[in-house]
N, C-alpha and C. Protein backbone atom coordinates (compact mmCIF):
# COMPACT_ATOMS: atom_id res chain seq x y z
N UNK A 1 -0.51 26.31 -33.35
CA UNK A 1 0.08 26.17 -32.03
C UNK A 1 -0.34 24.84 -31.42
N UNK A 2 0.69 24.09 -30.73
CA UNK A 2 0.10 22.67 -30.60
C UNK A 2 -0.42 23.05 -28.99
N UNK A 3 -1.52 22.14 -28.30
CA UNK A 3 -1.47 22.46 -27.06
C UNK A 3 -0.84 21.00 -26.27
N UNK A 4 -0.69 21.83 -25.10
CA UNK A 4 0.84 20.88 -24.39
C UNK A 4 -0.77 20.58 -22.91
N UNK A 5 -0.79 19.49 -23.11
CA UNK A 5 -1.35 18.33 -22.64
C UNK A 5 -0.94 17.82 -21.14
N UNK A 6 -1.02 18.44 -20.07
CA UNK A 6 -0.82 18.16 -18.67
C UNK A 6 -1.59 16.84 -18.17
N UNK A 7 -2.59 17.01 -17.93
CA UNK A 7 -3.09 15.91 -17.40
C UNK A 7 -4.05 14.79 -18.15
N UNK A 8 -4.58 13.50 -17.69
CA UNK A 8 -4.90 12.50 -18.55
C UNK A 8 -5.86 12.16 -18.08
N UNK A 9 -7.06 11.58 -18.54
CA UNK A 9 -8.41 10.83 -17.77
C UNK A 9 -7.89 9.40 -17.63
N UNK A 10 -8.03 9.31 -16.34
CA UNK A 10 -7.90 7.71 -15.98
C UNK A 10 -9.10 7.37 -15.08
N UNK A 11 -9.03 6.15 -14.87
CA UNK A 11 -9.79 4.86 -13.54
C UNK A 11 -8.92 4.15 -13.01
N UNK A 12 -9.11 4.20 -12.02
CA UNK A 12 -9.12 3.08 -11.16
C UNK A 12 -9.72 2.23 -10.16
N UNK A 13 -9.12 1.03 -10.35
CA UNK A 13 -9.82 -0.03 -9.57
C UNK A 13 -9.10 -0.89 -8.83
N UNK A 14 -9.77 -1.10 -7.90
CA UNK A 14 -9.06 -1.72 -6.77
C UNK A 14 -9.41 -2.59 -5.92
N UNK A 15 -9.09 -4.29 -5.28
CA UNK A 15 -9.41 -4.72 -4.92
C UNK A 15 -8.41 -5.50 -3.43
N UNK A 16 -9.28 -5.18 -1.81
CA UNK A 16 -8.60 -5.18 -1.38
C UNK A 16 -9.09 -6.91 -0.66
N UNK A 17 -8.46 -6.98 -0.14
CA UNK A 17 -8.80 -8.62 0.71
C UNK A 17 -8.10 -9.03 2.04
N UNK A 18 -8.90 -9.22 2.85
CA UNK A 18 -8.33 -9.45 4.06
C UNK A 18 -8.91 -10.72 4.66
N UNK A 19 -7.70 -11.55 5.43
CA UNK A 19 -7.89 -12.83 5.88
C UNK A 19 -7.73 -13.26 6.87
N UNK A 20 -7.53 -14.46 7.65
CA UNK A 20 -7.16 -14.73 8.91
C UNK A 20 -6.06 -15.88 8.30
N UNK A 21 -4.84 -15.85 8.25
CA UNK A 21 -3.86 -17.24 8.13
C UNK A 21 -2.99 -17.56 9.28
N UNK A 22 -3.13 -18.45 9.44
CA UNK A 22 -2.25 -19.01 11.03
C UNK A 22 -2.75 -18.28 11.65
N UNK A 23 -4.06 -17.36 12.01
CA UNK A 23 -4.17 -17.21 13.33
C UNK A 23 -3.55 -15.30 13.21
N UNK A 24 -3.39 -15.20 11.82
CA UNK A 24 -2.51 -13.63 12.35
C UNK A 24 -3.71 -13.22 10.98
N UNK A 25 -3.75 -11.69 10.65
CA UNK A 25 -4.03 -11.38 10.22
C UNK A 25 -3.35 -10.80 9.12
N UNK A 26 -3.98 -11.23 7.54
CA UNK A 26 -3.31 -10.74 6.05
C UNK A 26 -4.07 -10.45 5.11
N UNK A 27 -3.77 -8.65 4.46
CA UNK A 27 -4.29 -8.09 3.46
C UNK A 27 -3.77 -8.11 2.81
N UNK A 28 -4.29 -7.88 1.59
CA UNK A 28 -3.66 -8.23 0.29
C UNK A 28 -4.56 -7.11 -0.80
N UNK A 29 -3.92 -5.90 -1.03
CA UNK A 29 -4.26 -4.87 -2.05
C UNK A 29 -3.46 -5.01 -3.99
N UNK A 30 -4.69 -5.29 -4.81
CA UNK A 30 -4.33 -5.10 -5.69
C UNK A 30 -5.35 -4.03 -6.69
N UNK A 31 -4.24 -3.25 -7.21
CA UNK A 31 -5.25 -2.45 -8.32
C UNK A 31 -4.64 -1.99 -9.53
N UNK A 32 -5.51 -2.03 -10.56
CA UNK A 32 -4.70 -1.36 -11.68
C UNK A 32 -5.76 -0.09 -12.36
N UNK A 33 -4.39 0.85 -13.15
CA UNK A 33 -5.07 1.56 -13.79
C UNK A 33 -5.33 1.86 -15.32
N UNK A 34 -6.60 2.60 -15.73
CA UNK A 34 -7.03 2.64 -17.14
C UNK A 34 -6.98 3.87 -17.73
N UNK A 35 -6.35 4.17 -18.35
CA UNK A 35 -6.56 5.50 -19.67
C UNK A 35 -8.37 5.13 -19.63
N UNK A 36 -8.51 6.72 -20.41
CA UNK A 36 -10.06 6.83 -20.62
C UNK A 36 -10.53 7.63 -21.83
N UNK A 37 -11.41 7.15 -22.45
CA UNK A 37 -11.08 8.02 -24.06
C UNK A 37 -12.62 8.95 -23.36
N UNK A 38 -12.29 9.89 -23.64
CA UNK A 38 -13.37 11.11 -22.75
C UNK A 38 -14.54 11.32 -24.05
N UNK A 39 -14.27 10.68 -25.20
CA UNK A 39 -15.43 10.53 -26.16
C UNK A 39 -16.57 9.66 -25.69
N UNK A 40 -16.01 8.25 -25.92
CA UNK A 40 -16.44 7.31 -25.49
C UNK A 40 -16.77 6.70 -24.58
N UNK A 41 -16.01 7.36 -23.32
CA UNK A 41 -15.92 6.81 -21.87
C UNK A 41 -15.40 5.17 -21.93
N UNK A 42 -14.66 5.14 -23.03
CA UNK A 42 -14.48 3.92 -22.51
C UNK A 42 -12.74 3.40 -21.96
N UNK A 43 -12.38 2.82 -21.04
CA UNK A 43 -11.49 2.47 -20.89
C UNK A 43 -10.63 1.38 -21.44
N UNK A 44 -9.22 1.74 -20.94
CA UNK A 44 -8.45 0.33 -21.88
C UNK A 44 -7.06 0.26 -21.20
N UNK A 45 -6.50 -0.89 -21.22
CA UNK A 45 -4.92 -0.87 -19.89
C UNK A 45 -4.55 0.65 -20.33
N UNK A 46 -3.98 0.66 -18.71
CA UNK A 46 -3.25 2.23 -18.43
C UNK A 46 -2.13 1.55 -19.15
N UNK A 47 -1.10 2.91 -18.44
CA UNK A 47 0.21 2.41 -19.04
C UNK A 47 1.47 2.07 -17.30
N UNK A 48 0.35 2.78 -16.51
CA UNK A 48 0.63 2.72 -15.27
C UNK A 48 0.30 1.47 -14.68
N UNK A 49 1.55 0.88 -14.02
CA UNK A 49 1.52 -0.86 -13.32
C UNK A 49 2.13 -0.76 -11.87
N UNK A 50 1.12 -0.52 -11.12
CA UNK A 50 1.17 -1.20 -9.46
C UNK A 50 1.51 -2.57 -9.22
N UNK A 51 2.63 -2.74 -8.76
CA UNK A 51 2.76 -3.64 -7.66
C UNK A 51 1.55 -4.50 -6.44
N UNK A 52 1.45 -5.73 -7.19
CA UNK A 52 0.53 -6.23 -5.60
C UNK A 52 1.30 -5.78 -4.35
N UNK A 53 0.13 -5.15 -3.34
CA UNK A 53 0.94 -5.15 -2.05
C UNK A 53 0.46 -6.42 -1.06
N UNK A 54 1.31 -6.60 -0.11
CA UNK A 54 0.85 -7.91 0.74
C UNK A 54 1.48 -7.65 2.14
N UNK A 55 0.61 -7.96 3.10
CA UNK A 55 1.12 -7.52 4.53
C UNK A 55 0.47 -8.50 5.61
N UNK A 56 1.04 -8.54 6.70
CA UNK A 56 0.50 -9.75 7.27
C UNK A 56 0.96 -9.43 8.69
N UNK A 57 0.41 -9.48 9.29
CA UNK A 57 0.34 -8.66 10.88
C UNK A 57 1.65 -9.57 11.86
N UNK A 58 2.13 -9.07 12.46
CA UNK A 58 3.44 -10.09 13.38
C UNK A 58 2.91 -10.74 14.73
């Protein structure tokens, strides 16, 4: 009987940054994520790809 596999070990990491440009205020969130081999603990690229986000106050 095969077993049917729901969920996955991942990480993530994330790095956020915030600035002052012209006088207004801009963050800037980027993160990606990692599969995780639960033997080893070791990680390696997910297969999952975020978008940089970027925002900047009016």
């Amino acid at each position: 009987m095969q077993e049917i596999v729901r969920f996955k070990p991942v990480a993530f990491q994330a790095e956020h940054r915030f600035r002052c440009e012209g006088g207004k205020l801009r963050y800037e969130y980027d993160g990606a994520s990692f599969d995780v081999d639960v033997e080893t603990m070791r990680r390696t690229g997910g297969s999952d790809r975020f978008p940089p986000f970027v925002s900047v106050e009016q």
